[in-house]
Protein backbone atom coordinates (compact mmCIF):
# COMPACT_ATOMS: atom_id res chain seq x y z
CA UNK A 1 13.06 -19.31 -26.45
CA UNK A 2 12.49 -15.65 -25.33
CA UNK A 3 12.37 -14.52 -22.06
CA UNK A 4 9.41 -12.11 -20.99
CA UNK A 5 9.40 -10.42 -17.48
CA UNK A 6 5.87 -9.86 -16.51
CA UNK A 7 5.08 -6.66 -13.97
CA UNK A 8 1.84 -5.97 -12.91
CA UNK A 9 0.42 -5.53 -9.09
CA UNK A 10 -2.98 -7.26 -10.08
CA UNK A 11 -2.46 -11.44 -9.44
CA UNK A 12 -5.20 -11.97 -12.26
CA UNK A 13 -3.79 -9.75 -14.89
CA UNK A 14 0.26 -11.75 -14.48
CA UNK A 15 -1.81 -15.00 -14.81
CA UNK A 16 -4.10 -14.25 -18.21
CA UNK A 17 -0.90 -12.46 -20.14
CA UNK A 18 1.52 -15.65 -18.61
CA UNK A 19 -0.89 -17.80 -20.19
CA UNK A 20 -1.06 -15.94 -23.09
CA UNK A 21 2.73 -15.79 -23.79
CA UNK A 22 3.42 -18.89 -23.01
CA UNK A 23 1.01 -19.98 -25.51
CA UNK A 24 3.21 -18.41 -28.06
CA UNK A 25 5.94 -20.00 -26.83
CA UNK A 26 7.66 -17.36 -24.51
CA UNK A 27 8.81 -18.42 -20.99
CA UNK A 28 7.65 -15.97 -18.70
CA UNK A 29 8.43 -14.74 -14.88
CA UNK A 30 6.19 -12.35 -13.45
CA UNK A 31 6.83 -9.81 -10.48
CA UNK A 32 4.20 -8.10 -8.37
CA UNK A 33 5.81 -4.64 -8.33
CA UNK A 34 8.94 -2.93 -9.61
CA UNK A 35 10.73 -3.73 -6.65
CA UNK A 36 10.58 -6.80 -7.45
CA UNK A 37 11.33 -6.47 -10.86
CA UNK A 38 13.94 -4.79 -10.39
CA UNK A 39 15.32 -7.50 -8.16
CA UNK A 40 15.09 -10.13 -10.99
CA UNK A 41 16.50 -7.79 -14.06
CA UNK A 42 19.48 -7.36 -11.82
CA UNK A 43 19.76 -11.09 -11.59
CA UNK A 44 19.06 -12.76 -15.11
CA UNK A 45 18.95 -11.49 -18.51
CA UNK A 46 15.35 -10.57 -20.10
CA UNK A 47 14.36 -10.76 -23.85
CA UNK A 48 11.32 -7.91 -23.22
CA UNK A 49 9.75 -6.15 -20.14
CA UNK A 50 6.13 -6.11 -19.75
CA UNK A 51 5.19 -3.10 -16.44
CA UNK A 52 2.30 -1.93 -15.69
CA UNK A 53 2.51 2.17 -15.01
CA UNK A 54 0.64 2.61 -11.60
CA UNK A 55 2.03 0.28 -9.07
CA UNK A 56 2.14 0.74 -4.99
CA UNK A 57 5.78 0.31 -4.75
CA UNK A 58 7.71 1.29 -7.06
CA UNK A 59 5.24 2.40 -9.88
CA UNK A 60 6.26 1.07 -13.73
CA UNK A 61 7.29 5.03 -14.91
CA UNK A 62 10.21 4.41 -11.85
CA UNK A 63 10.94 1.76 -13.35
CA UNK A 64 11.30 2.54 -16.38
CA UNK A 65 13.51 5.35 -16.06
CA UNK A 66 15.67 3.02 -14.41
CA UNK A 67 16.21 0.45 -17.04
CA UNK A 68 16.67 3.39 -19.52
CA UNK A 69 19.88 4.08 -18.16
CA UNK A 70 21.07 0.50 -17.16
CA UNK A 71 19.42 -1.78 -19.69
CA UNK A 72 18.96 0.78 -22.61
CA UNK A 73 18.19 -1.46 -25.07
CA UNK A 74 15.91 -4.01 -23.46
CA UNK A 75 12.69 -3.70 -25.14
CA UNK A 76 9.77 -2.02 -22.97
CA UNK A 77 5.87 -2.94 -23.19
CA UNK A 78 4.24 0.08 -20.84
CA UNK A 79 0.26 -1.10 -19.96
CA UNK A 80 -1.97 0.72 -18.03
CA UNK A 81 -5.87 1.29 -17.51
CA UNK A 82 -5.48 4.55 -16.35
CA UNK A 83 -5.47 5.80 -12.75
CA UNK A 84 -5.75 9.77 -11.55
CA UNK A 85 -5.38 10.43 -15.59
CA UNK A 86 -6.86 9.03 -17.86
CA UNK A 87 -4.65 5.32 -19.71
CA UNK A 88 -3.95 7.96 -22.54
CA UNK A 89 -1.86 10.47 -19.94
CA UNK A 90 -0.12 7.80 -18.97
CA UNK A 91 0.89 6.12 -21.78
CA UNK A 92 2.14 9.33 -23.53
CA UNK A 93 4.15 9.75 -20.76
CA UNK A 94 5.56 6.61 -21.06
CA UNK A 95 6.29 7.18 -24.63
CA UNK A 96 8.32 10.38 -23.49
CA UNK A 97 10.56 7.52 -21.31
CA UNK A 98 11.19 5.94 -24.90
CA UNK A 99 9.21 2.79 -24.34
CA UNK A 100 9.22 0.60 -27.25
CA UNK A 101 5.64 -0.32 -26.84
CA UNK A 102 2.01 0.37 -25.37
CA UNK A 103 -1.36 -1.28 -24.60
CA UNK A 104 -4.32 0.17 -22.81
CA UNK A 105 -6.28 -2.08 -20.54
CA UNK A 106 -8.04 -4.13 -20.96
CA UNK A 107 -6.45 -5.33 -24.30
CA UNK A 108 -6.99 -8.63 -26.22
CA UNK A 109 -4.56 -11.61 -26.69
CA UNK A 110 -4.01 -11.08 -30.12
CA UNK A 111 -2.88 -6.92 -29.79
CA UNK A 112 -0.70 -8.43 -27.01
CA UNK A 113 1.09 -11.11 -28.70
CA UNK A 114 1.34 -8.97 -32.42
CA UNK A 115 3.01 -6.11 -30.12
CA UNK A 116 5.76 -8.96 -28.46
CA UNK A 117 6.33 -10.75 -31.19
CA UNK A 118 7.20 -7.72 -33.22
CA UNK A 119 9.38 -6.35 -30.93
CA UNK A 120 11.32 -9.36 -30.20
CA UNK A 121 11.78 -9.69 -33.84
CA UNK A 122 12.72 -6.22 -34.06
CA UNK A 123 15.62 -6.14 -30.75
CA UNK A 124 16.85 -9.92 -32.52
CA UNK A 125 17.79 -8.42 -36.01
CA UNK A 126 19.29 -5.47 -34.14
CA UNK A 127 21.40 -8.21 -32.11
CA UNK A 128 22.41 -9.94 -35.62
């Protein structure tokens, strides 16, 4: 079973994409910030990492940067509906952090689960 860290400040949005992962048969732990998350990667391993970008603590691009260098190849989901720029901004400049993956909110369950299950499939044949 894969392990999927959740990170998004908005209660609602952690429940619907817990539910759906956990449909496809991922356990999931979800964090309300990157503090938080953070706090967790340090303690357990993850299978993928799932941040939203704009965050009141420590915002998902922070965080990112930060897992680049300690947990380079954890697989990264970036998600964002946009903030002062536009979801688009963001996201590219997420890409420039080398994320692994993107979705622009609001997104459906089914671009959501095709994105994780690829990528798990993808970091598991690298670890083979």
């Amino acid at each position: 079973m894969h392990t999927i860290l959740v990170v998004d400040d908005d209660p609602a949005v952690r429940h619907v994409i817990r539910l759906h992962l956990e449909e496809s048969g991922c356990e999931v732990l979800c964090a309300a910030g990157g503090d938080e998350a953070a706090r967790l990667i340090g303690s357990r391993r993850f299978d993928l990492l799932l941040t939203d970008l704009l965050m009141p603590d420590r915002d998902g691009l922070e965080l990112i940067r930060g897992l680049r260098k300690t947990h380079p190849k954890l697989p990264i989901v970036a998600m964002t509906g946009g903030g002062l720029l536009s979801a688009d901004m963001y996201l590219d400049i997420a890409r420039g952090l080398h994320v692994d993956g993107v979705l622009g909110k609001p997104f459906g369950k089914d671009e959501l689960c095709r994105l994780v299950r690829g990528l798990l499939e993808l970091a598991q044949k690298a670890d083979s």
